[in-house]
C-alpha atoms as a PDB file:
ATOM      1  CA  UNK A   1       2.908  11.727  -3.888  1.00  0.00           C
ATOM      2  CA  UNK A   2       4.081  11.435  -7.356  1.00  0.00           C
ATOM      3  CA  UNK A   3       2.514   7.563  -8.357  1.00  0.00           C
ATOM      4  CA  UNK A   4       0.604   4.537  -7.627  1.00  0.00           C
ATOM      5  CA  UNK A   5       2.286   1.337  -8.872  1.00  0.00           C
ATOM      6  CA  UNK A   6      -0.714  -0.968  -7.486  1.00  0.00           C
ATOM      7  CA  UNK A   7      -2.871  -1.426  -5.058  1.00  0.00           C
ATOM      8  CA  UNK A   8      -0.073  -1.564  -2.117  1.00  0.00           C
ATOM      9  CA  UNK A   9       2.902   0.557  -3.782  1.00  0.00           C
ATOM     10  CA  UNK A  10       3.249   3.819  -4.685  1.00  0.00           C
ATOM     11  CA  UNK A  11       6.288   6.001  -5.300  1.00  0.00           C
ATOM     12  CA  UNK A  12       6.942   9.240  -3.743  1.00  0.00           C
ATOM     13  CA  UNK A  13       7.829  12.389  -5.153  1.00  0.00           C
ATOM     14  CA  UNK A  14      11.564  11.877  -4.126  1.00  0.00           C
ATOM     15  CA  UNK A  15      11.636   8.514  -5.639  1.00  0.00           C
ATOM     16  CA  UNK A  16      11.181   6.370  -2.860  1.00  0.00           C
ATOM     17  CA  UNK A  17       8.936   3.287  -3.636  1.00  0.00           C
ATOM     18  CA  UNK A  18       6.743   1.995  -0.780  1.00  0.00           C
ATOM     19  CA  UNK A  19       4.918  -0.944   0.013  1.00  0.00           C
ATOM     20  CA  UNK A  20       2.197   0.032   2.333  1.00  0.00           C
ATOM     21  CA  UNK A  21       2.413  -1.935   5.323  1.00  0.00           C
ATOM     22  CA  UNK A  22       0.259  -4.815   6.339  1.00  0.00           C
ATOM     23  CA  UNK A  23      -1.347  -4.677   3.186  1.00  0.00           C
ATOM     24  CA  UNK A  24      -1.718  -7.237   0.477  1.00  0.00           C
ATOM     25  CA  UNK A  25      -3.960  -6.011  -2.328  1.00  0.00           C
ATOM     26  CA  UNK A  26      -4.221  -7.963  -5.585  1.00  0.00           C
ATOM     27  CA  UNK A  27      -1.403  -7.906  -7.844  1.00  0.00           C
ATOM     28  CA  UNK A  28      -1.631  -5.636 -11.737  1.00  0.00           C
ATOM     29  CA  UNK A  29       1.365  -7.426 -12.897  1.00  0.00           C
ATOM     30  CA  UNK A  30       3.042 -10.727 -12.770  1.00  0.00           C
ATOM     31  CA  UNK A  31       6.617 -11.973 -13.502  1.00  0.00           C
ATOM     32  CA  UNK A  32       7.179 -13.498 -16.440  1.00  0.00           C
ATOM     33  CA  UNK A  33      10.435 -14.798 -16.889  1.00  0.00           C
ATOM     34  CA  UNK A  34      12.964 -11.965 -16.307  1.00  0.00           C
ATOM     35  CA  UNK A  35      10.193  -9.439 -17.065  1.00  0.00           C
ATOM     36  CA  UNK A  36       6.946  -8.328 -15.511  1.00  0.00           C
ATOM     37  CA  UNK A  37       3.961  -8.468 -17.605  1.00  0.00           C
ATOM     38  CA  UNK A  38       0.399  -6.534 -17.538  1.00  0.00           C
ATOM     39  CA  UNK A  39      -2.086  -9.238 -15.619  1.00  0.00           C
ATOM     40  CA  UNK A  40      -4.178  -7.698 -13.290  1.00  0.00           C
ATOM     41  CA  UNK A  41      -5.900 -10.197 -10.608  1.00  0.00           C
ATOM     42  CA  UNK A  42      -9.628  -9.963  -9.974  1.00  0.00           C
ATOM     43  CA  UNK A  43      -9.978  -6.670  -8.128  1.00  0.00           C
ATOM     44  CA  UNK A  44      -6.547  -5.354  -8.561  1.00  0.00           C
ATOM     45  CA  UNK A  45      -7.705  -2.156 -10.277  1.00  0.00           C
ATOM     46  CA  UNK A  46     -10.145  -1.272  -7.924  1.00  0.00           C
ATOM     47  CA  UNK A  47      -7.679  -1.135  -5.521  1.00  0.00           C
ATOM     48  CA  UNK A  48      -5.211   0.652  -7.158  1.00  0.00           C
ATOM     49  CA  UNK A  49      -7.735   3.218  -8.466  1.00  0.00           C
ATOM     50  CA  UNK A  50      -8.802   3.347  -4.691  1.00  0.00           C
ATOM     51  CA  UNK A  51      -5.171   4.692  -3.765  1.00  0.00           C
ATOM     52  CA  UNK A  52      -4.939   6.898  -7.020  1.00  0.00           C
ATOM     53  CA  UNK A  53      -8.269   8.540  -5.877  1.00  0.00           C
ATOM     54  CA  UNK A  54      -6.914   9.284  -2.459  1.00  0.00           C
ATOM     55  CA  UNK A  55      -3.662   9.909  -3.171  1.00  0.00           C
ATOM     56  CA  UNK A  56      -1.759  10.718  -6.429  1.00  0.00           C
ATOM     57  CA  UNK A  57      -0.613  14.057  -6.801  1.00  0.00           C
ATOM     58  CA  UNK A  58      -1.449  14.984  -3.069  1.00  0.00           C
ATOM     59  CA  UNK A  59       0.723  16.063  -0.167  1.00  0.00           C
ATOM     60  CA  UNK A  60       1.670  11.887   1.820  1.00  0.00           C
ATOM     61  CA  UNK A  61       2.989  11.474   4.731  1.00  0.00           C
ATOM     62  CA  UNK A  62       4.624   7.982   5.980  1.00  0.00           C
ATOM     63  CA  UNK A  63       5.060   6.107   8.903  1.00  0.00           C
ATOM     64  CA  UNK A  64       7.744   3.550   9.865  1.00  0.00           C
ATOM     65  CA  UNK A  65       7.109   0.782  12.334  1.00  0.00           C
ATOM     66  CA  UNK A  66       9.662   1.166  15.333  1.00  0.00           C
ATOM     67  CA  UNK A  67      12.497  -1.506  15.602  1.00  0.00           C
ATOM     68  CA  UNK A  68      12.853  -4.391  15.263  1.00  0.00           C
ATOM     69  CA  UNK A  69      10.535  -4.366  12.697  1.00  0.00           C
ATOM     70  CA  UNK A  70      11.445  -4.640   8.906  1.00  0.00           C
ATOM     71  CA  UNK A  71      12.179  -1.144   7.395  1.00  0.00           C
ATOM     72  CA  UNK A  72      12.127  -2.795   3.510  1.00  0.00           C
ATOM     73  CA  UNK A  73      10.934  -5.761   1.701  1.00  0.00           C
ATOM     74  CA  UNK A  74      12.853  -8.101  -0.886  1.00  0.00           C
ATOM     75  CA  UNK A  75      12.242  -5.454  -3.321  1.00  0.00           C
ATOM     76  CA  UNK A  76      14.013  -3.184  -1.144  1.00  0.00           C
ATOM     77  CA  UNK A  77      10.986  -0.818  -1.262  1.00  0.00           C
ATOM     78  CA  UNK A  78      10.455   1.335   2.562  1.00  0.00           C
ATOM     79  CA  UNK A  79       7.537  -0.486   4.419  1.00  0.00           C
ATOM     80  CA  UNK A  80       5.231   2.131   5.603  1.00  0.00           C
ATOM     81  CA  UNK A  81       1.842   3.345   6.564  1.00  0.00           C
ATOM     82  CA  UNK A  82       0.342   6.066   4.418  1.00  0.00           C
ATOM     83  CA  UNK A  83      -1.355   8.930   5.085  1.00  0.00           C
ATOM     84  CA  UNK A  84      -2.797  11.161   2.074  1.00  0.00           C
ATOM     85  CA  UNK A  85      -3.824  14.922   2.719  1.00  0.00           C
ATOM     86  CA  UNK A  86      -7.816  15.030   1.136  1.00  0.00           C
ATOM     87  CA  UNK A  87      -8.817  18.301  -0.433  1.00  0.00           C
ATOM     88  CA  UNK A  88     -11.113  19.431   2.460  1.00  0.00           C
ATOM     89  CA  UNK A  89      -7.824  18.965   4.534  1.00  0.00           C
ATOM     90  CA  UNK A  90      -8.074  15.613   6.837  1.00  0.00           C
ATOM     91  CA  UNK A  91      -5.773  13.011   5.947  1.00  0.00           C
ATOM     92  CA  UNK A  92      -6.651   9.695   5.274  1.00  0.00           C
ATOM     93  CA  UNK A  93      -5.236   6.231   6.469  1.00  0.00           C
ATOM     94  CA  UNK A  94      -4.680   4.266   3.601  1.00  0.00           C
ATOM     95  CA  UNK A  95      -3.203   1.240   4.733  1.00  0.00           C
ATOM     96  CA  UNK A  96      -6.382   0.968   6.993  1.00  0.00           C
ATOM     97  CA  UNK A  97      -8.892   1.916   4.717  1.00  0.00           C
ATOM     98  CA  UNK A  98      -7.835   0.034   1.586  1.00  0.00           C
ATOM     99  CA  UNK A  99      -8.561  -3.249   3.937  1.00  0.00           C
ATOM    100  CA  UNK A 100     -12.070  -1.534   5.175  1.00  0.00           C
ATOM    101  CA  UNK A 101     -13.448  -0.920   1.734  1.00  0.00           C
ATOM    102  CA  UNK A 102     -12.169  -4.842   1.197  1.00  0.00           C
ATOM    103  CA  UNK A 103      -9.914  -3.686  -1.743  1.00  0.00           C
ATOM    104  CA  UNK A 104      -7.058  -5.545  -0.096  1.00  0.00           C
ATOM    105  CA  UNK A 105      -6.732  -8.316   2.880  1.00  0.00           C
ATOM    106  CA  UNK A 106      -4.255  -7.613   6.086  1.00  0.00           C
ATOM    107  CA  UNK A 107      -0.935  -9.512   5.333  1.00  0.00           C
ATOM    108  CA  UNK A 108      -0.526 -12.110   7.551  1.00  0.00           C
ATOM    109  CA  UNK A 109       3.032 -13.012   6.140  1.00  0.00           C
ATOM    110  CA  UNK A 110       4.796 -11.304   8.939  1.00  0.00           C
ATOM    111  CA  UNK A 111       4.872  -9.277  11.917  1.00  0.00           C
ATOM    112  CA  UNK A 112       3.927  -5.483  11.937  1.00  0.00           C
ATOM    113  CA  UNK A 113       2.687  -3.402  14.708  1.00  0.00           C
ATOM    114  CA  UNK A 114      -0.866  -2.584  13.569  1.00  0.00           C
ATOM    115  CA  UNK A 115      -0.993  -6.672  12.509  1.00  0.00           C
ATOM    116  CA  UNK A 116      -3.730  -7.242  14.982  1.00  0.00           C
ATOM    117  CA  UNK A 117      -5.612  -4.232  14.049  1.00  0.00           C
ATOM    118  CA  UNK A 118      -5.598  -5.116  10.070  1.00  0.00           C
ATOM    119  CA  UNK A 119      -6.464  -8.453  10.614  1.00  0.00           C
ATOM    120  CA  UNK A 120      -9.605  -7.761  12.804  1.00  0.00           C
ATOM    121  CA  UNK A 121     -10.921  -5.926   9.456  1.00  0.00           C
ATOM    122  CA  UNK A 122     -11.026  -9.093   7.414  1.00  0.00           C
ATOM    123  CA  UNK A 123     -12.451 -11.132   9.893  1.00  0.00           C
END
Protein backbone atom coordinates (compact mmCIF):
# COMPACT_ATOMS: atom_id res chain seq x y z
CA UNK A 1 0.00 0.00 0.00
CA UNK A 2 1.57 3.17 -0.98
CA UNK A 3 -0.53 5.89 1.59
CA UNK A 4 -2.93 6.67 4.23
CA UNK A 5 -5.04 9.77 3.50
CA UNK A 6 -7.03 9.43 6.99
CA UNK A 7 -8.38 7.35 9.14
CA UNK A 8 -10.80 5.54 6.43
CA UNK A 9 -8.78 6.21 3.03
CA UNK A 10 -5.77 5.16 1.83
CA UNK A 11 -4.34 4.96 -1.68
CA UNK A 12 -2.86 1.99 -3.21
CA UNK A 13 0.24 1.51 -4.89
CA UNK A 14 -1.54 1.62 -8.37
CA UNK A 15 -3.29 4.75 -7.50
CA UNK A 16 -6.51 3.63 -6.53
CA UNK A 17 -7.99 5.60 -3.52
CA UNK A 18 -10.23 3.64 -1.12
CA UNK A 19 -12.61 4.34 1.42
CA UNK A 20 -12.65 1.44 3.73
CA UNK A 21 -15.99 0.17 4.00
CA UNK A 22 -18.39 0.60 6.83
CA UNK A 23 -16.09 2.79 8.40
CA UNK A 24 -16.41 6.36 9.50
CA UNK A 25 -13.34 7.54 11.38
CA UNK A 26 -12.89 11.22 12.22
CA UNK A 27 -12.10 13.51 9.53
CA UNK A 28 -7.98 15.33 9.21
CA UNK A 29 -9.32 17.80 6.84
CA UNK A 30 -12.32 19.85 6.11
CA UNK A 31 -13.60 21.77 3.02
CA UNK A 32 -13.18 25.10 2.95
CA UNK A 33 -14.60 26.76 0.18
CA UNK A 34 -13.26 25.13 -3.04
CA UNK A 35 -10.26 23.84 -1.04
CA UNK A 36 -9.64 21.39 1.76
CA UNK A 37 -7.89 22.64 4.71
CA UNK A 38 -5.68 20.88 7.61
CA UNK A 39 -8.41 20.42 10.70
CA UNK A 40 -8.15 17.30 12.25
CA UNK A 41 -11.32 16.25 14.54
CA UNK A 42 -10.74 14.95 18.05
CA UNK A 43 -9.18 11.55 17.46
CA UNK A 44 -8.61 11.75 13.81
CA UNK A 45 -4.86 11.13 14.09
CA UNK A 46 -5.05 8.31 16.16
CA UNK A 47 -6.88 6.72 13.70
CA UNK A 48 -5.03 7.47 10.87
CA UNK A 49 -1.73 6.64 12.63
CA UNK A 50 -3.63 3.33 13.55
CA UNK A 51 -3.88 2.46 9.68
CA UNK A 52 -0.29 3.88 8.92
CA UNK A 53 1.01 1.45 11.66
CA UNK A 54 -0.71 -1.49 10.09
CA UNK A 55 -0.48 -0.70 6.80
CA UNK A 56 1.68 1.81 4.81
CA UNK A 57 4.27 0.43 2.81
CA UNK A 58 2.97 -3.26 3.30
CA UNK A 59 1.64 -5.83 0.86
CA UNK A 60 -2.98 -4.92 1.04
CA UNK A 61 -5.30 -6.80 -0.17
CA UNK A 62 -9.10 -5.56 -0.83
CA UNK A 63 -12.37 -6.79 -0.79
CA UNK A 64 -15.49 -5.66 -2.70
CA UNK A 65 -18.98 -6.20 -1.39
CA UNK A 66 -20.98 -8.39 -4.01
CA UNK A 67 -23.81 -6.61 -6.02
CA UNK A 68 -25.94 -4.65 -5.58
CA UNK A 69 -23.92 -2.99 -3.30
CA UNK A 70 -22.09 0.38 -4.03
CA UNK A 71 -18.62 -0.24 -5.66
CA UNK A 72 -17.61 3.82 -5.09
CA UNK A 73 -18.61 6.74 -3.10
CA UNK A 74 -19.31 10.48 -4.27
CA UNK A 75 -15.68 10.85 -4.35
CA UNK A 76 -15.56 8.12 -6.71
CA UNK A 77 -13.02 6.36 -4.43
CA UNK A 78 -13.48 1.96 -4.58
CA UNK A 79 -15.39 0.98 -1.31
CA UNK A 80 -13.57 -1.85 0.18
CA UNK A 81 -12.48 -3.90 3.10
CA UNK A 82 -8.78 -3.96 3.84
CA UNK A 83 -6.59 -6.41 4.69
CA UNK A 84 -2.77 -5.49 5.53
CA UNK A 85 0.00 -8.31 5.49
CA UNK A 86 1.84 -7.79 9.33
CA UNK A 87 5.53 -8.54 9.44
CA UNK A 88 5.18 -11.91 11.29
CA UNK A 89 2.91 -12.75 8.21
CA UNK A 90 -1.01 -12.76 9.32
CA UNK A 91 -2.99 -10.18 7.82
CA UNK A 92 -5.00 -7.92 9.58
CA UNK A 93 -8.70 -6.69 9.13
CA UNK A 94 -8.66 -3.17 9.18
CA UNK A 95 -12.00 -2.12 8.56
CA UNK A 96 -12.88 -4.34 11.65
CA UNK A 97 -10.28 -3.48 13.85
CA UNK A 98 -10.12 0.30 13.40
CA UNK A 99 -13.92 0.12 14.94
CA UNK A 100 -12.58 -2.45 17.83
CA UNK A 101 -9.79 -0.26 19.06
CA UNK A 102 -12.80 2.60 18.90
CA UNK A 103 -10.63 4.72 16.47
CA UNK A 104 -13.65 4.93 14.19
CA UNK A 105 -17.63 4.15 14.57
CA UNK A 106 -19.49 1.60 11.94
CA UNK A 107 -21.22 3.85 9.27
CA UNK A 108 -24.64 3.60 9.54
CA UNK A 109 -25.25 5.87 6.38
CA UNK A 110 -25.93 2.95 4.17
CA UNK A 111 -26.12 -0.58 3.49
CA UNK A 112 -22.97 -2.90 3.37
CA UNK A 113 -22.73 -6.53 3.95
CA UNK A 114 -20.68 -6.69 7.17
CA UNK A 115 -23.22 -3.55 8.42
CA UNK A 116 -24.55 -5.70 11.16
CA UNK A 117 -21.26 -6.97 12.18
CA UNK A 118 -19.61 -3.26 12.48
CA UNK A 119 -22.35 -1.97 14.20
CA UNK A 120 -22.45 -4.68 17.00
CA UNK A 121 -18.77 -3.24 17.83
CA UNK A 122 -20.02 0.18 18.83
CA UNK A 123 -22.78 -0.92 20.71
Amino acid sequence: MASVVDGDTVVLADGERVRLLGVNAPEVRRRAGSRWVYAPQPGALAAMQFVRQHCEGRPARVQLDPPPYRRRDKYARLLAYLACQQPDGRWVDVNLEIIRHGLAKADRSHAYERRREFVGLNE
